[in-house]
Protein backbone atom coordinates (compact mmCIF):
# COMPACT_ATOMS: atom_id res chain seq x y z
CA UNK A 1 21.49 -19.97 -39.41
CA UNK A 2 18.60 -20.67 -36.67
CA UNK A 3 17.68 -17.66 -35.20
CA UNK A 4 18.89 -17.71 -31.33
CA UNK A 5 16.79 -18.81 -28.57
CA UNK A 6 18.07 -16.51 -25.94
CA UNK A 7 16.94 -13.68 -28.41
CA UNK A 8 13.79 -14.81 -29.63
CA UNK A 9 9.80 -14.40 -28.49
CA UNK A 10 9.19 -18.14 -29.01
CA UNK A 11 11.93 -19.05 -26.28
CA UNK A 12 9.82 -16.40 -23.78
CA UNK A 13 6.33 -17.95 -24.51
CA UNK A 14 8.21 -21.99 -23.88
CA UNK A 15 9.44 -20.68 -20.48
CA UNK A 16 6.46 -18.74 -19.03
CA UNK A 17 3.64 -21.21 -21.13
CA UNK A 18 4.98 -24.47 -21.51
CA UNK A 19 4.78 -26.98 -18.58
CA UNK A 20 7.83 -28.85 -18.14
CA UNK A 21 7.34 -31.58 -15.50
CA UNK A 22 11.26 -32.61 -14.41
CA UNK A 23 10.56 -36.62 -15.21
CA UNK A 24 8.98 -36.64 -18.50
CA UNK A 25 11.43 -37.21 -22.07
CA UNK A 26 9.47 -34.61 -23.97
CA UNK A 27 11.45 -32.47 -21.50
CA UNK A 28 14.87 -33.57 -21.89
CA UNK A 29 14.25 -33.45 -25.83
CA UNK A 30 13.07 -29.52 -25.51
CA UNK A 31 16.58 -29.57 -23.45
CA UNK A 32 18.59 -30.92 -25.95
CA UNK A 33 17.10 -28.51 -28.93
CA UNK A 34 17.98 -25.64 -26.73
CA UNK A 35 21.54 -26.98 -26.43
CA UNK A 36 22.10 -27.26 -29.73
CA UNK A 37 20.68 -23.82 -30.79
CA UNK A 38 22.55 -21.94 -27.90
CA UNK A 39 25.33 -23.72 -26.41
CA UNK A 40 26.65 -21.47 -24.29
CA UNK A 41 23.71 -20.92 -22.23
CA UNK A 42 21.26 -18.09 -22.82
CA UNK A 43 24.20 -15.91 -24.35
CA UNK A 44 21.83 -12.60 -24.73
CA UNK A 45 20.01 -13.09 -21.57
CA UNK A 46 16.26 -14.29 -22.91
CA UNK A 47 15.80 -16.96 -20.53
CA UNK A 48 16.84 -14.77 -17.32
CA UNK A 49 14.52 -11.90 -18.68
CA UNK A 50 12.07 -14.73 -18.84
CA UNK A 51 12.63 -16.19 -15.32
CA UNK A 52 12.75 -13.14 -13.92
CA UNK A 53 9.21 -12.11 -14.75
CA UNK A 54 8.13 -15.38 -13.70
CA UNK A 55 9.55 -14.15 -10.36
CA UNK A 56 7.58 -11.30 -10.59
CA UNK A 57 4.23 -13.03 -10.97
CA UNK A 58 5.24 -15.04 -7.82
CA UNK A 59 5.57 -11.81 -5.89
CA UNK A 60 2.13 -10.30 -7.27
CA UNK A 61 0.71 -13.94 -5.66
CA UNK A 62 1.68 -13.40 -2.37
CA UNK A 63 5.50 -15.38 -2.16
CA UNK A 64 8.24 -13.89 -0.36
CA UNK A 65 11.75 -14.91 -1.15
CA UNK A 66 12.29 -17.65 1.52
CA UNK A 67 8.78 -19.08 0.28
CA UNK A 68 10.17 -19.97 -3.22
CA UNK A 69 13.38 -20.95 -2.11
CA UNK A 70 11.52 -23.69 0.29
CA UNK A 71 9.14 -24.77 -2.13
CA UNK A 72 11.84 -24.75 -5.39
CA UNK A 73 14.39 -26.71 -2.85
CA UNK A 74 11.75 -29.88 -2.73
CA UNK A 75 10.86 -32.62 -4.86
CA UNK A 76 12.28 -32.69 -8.73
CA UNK A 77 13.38 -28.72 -8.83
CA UNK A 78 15.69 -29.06 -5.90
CA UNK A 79 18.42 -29.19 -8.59
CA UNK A 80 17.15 -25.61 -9.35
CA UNK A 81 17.66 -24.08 -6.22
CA UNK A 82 20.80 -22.47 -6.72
CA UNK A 83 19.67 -20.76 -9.91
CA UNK A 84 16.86 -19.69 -7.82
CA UNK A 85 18.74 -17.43 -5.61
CA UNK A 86 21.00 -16.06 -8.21
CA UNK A 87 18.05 -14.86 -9.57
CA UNK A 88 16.64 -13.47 -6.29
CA UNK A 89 19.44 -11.96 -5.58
CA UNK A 90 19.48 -9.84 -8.87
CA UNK A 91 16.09 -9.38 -8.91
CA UNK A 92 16.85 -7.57 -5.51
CA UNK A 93 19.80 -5.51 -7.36
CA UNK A 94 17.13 -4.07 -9.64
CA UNK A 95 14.96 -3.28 -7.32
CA UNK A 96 17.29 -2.08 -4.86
CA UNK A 97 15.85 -3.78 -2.41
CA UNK A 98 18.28 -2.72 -0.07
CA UNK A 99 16.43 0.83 0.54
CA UNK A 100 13.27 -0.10 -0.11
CA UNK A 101 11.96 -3.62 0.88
CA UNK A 102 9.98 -4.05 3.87
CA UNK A 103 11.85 -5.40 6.73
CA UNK A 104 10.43 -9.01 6.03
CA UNK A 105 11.59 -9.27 3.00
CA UNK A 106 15.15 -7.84 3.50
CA UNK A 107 15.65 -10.31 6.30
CA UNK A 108 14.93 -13.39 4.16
CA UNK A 109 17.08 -11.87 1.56
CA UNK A 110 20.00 -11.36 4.36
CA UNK A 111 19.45 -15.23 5.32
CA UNK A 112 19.32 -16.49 1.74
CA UNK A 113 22.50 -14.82 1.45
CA UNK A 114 20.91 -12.91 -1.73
CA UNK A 115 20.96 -8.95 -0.52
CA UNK A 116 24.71 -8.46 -1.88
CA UNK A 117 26.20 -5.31 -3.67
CA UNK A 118 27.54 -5.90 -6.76
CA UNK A 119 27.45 -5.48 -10.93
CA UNK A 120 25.40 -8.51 -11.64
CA UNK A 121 24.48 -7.80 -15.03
CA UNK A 122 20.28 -9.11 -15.71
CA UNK A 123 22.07 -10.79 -19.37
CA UNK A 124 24.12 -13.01 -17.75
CA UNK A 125 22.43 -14.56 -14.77
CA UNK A 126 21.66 -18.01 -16.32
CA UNK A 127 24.63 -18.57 -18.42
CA UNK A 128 27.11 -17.50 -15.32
CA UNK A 129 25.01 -19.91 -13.24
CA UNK A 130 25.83 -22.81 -15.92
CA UNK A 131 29.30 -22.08 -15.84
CA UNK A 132 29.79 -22.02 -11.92
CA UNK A 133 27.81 -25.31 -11.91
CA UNK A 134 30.13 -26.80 -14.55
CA UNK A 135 26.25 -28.41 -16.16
CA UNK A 136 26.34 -29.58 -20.02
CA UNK A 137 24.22 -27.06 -21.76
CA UNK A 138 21.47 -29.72 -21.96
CA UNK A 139 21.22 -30.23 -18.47
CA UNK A 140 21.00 -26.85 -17.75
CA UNK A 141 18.36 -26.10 -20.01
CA UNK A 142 15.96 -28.90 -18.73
CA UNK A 143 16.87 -27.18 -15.43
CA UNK A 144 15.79 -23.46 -16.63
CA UNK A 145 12.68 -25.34 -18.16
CA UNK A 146 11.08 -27.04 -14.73
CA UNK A 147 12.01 -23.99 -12.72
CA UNK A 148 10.06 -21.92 -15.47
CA UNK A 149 7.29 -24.44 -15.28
CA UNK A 150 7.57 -24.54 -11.61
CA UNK A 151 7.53 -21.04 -10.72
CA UNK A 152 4.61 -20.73 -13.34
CA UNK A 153 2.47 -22.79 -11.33
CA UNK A 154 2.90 -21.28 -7.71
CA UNK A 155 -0.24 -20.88 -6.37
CA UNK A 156 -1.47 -17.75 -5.33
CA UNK A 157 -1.59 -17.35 -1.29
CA UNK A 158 -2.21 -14.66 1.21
CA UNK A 159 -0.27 -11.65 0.94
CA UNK A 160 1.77 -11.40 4.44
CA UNK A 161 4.26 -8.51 2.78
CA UNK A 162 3.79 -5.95 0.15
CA UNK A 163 5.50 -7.26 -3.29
CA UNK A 164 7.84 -5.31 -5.04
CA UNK A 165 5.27 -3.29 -7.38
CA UNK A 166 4.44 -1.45 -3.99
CA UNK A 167 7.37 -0.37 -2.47
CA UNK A 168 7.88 2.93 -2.06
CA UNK A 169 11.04 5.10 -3.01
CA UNK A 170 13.48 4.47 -0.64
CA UNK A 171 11.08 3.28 2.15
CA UNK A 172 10.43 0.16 3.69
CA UNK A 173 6.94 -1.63 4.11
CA UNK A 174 4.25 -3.08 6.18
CA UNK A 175 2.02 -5.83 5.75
CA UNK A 176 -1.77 -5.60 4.46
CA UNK A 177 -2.83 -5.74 8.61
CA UNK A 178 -0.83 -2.63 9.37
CA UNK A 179 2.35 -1.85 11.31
CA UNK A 180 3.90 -4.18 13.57
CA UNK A 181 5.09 -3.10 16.99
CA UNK A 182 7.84 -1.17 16.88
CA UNK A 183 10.77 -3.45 18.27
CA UNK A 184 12.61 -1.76 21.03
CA UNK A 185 16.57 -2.42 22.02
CA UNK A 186 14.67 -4.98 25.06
CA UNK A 187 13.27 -7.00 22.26
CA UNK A 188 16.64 -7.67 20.37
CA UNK A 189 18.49 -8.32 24.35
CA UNK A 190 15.46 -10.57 24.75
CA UNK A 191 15.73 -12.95 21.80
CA UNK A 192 19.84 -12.95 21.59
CA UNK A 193 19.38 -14.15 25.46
CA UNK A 194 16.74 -17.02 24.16
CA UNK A 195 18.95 -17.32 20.95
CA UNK A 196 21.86 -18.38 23.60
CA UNK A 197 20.25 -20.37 25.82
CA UNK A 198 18.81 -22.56 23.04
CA UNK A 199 22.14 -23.01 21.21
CA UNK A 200 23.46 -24.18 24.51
CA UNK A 201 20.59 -26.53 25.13
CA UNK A 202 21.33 -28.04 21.52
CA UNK A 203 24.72 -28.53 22.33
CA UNK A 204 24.22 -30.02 25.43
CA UNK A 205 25.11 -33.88 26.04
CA UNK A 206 23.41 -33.95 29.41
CA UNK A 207 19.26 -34.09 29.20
CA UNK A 208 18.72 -32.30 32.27
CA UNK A 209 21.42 -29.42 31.51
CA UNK A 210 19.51 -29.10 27.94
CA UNK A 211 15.94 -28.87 29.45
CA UNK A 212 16.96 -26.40 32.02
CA UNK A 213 18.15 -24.11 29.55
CA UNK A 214 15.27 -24.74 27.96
CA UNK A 215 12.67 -24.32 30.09
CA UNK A 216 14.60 -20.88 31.41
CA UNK A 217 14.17 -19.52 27.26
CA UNK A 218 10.26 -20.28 27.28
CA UNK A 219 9.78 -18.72 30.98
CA UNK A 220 11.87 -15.63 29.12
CA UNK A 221 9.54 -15.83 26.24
CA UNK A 222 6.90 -15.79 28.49
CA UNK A 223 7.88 -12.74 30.76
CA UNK A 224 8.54 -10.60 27.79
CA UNK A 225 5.42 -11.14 26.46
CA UNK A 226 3.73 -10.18 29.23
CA UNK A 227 5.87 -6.67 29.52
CA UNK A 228 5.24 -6.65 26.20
CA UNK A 229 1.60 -6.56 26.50
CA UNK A 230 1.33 -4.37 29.13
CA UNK A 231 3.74 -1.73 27.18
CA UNK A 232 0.90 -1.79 24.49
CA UNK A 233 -2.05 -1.51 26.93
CA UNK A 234 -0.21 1.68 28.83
CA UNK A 235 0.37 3.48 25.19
CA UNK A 236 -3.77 2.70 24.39
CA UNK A 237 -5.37 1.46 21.36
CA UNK A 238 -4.24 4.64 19.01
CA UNK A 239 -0.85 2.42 19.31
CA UNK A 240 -2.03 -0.50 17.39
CA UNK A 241 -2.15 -4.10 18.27
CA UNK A 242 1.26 -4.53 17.67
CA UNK A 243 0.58 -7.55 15.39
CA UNK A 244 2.74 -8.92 13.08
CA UNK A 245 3.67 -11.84 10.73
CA UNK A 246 5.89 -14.40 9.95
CA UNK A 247 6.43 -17.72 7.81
CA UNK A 248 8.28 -20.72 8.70
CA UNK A 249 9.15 -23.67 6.06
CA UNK A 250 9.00 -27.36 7.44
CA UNK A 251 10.52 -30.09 5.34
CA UNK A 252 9.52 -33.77 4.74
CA UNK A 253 9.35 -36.41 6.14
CA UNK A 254 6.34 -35.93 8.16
CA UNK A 255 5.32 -32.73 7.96
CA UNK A 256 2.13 -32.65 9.32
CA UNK A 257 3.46 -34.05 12.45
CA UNK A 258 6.15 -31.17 12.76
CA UNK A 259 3.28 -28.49 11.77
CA UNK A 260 1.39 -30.12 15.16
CA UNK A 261 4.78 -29.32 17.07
CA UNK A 262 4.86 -25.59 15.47
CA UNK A 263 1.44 -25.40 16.66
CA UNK A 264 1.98 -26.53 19.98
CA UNK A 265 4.33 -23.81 20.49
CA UNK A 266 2.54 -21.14 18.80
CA UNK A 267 -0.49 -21.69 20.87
CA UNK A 268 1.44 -22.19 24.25
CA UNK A 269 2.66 -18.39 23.33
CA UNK A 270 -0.56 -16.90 22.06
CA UNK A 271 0.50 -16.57 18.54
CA UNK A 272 -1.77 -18.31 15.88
CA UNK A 273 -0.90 -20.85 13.22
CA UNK A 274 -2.05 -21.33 9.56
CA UNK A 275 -0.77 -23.93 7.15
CA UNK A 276 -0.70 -24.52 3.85
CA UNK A 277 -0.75 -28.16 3.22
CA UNK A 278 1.50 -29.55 0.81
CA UNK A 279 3.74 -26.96 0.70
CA UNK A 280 5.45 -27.24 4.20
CA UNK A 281 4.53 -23.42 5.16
CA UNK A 282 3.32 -22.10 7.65
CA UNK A 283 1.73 -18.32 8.68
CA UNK A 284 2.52 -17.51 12.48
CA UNK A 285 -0.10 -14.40 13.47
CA UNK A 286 1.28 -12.72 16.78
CA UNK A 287 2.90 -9.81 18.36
CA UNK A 288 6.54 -9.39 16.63
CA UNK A 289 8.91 -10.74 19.90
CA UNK A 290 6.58 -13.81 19.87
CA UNK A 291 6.80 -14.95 16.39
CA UNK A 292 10.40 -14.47 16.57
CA UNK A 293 10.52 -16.68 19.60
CA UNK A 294 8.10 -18.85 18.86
CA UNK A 295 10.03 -20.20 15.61
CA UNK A 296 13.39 -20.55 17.55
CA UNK A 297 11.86 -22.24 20.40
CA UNK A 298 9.94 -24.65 17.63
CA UNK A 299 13.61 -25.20 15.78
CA UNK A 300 15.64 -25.59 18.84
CA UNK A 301 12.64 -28.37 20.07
CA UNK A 302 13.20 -30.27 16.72
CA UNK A 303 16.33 -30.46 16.81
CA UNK A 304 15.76 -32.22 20.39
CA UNK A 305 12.85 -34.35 19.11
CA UNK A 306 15.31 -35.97 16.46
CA UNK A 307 17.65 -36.75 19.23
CA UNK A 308 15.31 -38.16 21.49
CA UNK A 309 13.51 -40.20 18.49
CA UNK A 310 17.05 -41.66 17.60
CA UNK A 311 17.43 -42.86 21.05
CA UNK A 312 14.13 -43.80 21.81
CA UNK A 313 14.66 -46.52 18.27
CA UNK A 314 17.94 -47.55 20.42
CA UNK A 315 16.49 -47.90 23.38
CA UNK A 316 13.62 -50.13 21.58
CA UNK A 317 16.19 -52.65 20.14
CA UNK A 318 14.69 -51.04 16.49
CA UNK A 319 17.59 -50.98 13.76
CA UNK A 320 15.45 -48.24 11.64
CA UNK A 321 11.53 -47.07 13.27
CA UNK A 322 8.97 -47.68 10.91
CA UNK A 323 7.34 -44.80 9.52
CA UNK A 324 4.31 -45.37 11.74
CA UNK A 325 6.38 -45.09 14.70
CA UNK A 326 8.41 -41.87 13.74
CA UNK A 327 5.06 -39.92 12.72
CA UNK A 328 3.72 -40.70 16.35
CA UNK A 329 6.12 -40.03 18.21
CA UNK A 330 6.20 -36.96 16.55
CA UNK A 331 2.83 -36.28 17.32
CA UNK A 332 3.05 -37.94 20.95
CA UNK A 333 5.71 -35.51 21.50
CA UNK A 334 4.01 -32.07 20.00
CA UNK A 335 1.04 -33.20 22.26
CA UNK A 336 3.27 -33.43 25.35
CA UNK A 337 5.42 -30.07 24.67
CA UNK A 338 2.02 -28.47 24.24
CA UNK A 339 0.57 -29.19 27.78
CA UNK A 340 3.96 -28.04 29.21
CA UNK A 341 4.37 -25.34 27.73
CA UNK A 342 0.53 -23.97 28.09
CA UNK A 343 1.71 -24.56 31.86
CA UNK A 344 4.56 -23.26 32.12
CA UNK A 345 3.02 -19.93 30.53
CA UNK A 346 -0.12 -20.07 33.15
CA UNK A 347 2.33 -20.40 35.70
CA UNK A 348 4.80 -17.68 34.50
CA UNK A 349 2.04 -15.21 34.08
CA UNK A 350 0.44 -15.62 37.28
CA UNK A 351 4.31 -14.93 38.98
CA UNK A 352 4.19 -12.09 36.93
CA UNK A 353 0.91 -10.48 37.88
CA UNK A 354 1.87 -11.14 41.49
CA UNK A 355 5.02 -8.84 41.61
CA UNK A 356 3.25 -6.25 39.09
CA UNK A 357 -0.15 -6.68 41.28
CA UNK A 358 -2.08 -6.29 38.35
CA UNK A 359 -4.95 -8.40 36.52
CA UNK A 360 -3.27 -9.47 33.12
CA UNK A 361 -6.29 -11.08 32.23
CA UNK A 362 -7.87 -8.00 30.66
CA UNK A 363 -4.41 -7.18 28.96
CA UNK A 364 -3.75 -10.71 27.44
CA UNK A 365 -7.64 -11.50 26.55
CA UNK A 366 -7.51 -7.82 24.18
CA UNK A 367 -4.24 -8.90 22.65
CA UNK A 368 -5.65 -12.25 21.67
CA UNK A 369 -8.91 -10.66 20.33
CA UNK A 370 -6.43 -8.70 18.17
CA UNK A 371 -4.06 -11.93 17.04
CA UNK A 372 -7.93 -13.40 16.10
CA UNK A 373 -9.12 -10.18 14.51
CA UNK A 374 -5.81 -9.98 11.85
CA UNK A 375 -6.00 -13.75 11.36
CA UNK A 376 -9.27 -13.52 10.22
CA UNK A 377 -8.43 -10.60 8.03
CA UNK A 378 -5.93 -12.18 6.45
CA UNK A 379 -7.13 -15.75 6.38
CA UNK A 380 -10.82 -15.53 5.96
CA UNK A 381 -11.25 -18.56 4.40
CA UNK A 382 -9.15 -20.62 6.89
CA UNK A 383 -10.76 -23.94 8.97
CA UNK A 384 -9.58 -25.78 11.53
CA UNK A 385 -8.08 -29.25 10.84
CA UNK A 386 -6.74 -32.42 12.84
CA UNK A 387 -4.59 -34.96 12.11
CA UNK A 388 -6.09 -38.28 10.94
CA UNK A 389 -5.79 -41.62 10.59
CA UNK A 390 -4.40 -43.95 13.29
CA UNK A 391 -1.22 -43.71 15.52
CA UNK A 392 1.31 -46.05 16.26
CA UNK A 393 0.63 -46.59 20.16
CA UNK A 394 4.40 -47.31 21.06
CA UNK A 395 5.70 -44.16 19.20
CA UNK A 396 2.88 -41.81 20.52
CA UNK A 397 3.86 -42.98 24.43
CA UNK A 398 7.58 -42.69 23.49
CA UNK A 399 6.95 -39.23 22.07
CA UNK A 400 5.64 -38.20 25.31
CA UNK A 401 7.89 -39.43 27.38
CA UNK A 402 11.05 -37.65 25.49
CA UNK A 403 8.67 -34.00 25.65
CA UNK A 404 8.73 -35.36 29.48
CA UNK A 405 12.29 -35.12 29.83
CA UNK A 406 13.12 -32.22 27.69
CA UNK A 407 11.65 -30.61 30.84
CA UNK A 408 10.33 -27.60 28.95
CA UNK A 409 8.79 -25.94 31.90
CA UNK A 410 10.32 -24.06 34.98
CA UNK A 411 12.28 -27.01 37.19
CA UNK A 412 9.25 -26.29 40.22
CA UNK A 413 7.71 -29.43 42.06
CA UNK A 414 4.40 -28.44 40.75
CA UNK A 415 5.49 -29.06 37.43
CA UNK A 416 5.30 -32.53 37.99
């Protein structure tokens, strides 16, 4: 009788060694070998030992849980993704991650759904994944096979988080540029008030009622900044900078063009952007409030874009806007937003001084030094880049005129 896969060193060195490309036959044939020898599915646990240390690596190479999730849930391993956070989630049962992840990573694991109690047992991860999905056994196999290949060759990027191997005993984290700001009960008011006034704005049928709410969540952003600032100046540089980060995950189509909408945002709220291109991630740099804001100002703005881009195709007699079109007035509209928004924060901050009668200048100049100083610590390598190639001139004007009316500023005459 053949000696069983799930139990056996070869089936370890196939999964973390062997490449496993989702379209190719040799594949599928590896698939159906594994089916045969092991029906039921990894019955003694090999292949989620095996995937699990693949996991592992990851975290040694700088991913975070949401990272692999986003990258895992593209292309020809989307099919994978659910296996994925089965095993994230019992990779965070092991490691009790519960008392002793960093905040950044417990949140992700709270989002993905993945920090659960429970007596997931490491054996039967795989196999009780091929049974809820109702797969054949080959299927699943050629499944556990790309996601082995696929975690195997995740690049290594900057580490934002400390992995797993240096957590502490019962303690949570902080990230290789030191402590974040401690986030005070006014922080948490602050972004459920944004939170609100964005969801309303989504909802909204009427244009105008959605850009006033809008514009009245970036003049909050804005304000609390400021106080935020100021709160970090008073307590003197023995406090910190305060700096923090964060990753967002934009998916296809057009990437790029959403990354120059991110950016927009980020830089209209002095937190700094860096991107890895081709995976759809990107590294916000800023104090903790602001990165928080930033990426549900930059969702909620999306979300508005689409809408505006669907009737902008309408209101161009187009039954389906060529790719050329969509990617500009993409662009045409992160270019727009930008301006507004850099405005609307000049404008906000110069209120603000008034009624304080203080020069923020000083204050906001030393907390951008130190958003500059931890970017370049953590991204020394990093360059500047623009977007290339030509623009479709109709979908760049249209994109403008949409940021126009999503009227992202404070409703004052000089806005106009």
């Amino acid at each position: 009788m053949a000696t069983d896969p799930a139990d056996d060193a070869w089936l370890r060195e196939l999964l973390l060694h062997g490449d496993w490309p989702a379209d190719l036959r040799h594949t599928g044939e590896t698939a159906a070998v594994l089916a045969e020898r092991d029906p039921a599915v990894d019955r003694t646990g090999g292949a989620t030992r095996a995937l699990l240390a693949a996991l592992d690596d990851a975290w040694e190479r700088g991913w975070q849980p949401a990272d692999v999730v986003h990258v895992i849930g593209r292309g020809a391993t989307a099919r994978a993704r659910t296996l994925t956070l089965a095993l994230i989630a019992e990779d965070a049962r092991v490691r009790d991650a519960a008392s002793r992840a960093p905040e950044g990573w417990l949140e992700q694991l709270r989002e993905l759904g993945a920090l659960r109690p429970g007596d997931a047992d490491v054996v039967g991860v795989v196999g009780a994944w091929h049974r809820a999905e109702r797969r054949s056994a080959a299927d699943a196999w050629r499944v556990v096979l790309v996601l082995a290949s696929a975690l195997r060759r995740l690049a290594r990027i900057e580490q934002l988080v400390p992995p797993p191997s240096r957590w502490g005993p019962g303690t949570g984290g902080t990230g290789p540029a030191g402590a974040e700001r401690t986030r005070t009960p006014d922080d948490g008011r602050v972004l459920r008030r944004i939170r609100g006034l964005l969801a309303k704005a989504e909802s909204s049928d009427f244009p105008d009622e959605a850009g006033a709410l809008t514009a009245k969540a970036q003049q909050l952003m804005t304000r609390h900044a400021v106080d935020a600032a100021l709160l970090d100046a008073e307590a003197g540089p023995s406090a910190g900078a305060g700096i923090g980060t964060r990753r967002v995950h934009v998916d296809d189509p057009y990437v790029r063009a959403k990354m120059q909408l991110l950016g927009a945002v980020a830089d209209a709220n002095g937190v700094r952007l860096v991107w890895y291109q081709g995976l759809g991630i990107a590294n916000l740099v800023g104090a903790a409030p602001d990165l928080a804001a930033v990426e549900l100002l930059f969702t909620s703005l999306l979300l508005q874009a689409s809408r505006a881009l669907a009737s902008a195709e309408r209101d161009a007699g187009r039954g389906a806007a060529s790719r050329a079109f969509r990617r500009a007035f993409l662009l045409g509209y992160a270019h727009r937003v930008g301006e507004r928004l850099t405005a609307a924060r000049e404008r906000a901050t110069t209120q603000a001084a008034a009624e304080r009668g203080a020069d923020l200048v000083p204050v906001l100049r030393r907390r951008a030094e130190a958003v500059d100083a931890v970017v370049t610590e953590l991204f020394p390598r990093v360059r500047s880049s623009r977007s290339r190639g030509s623009v479709d001139g109709g979908g760049w004007y249209a994109g403008r005129a949409a940021a126009d009316r999503a009227d992202v500023g404070p409703r004052r005459p000089s806005v106009r």
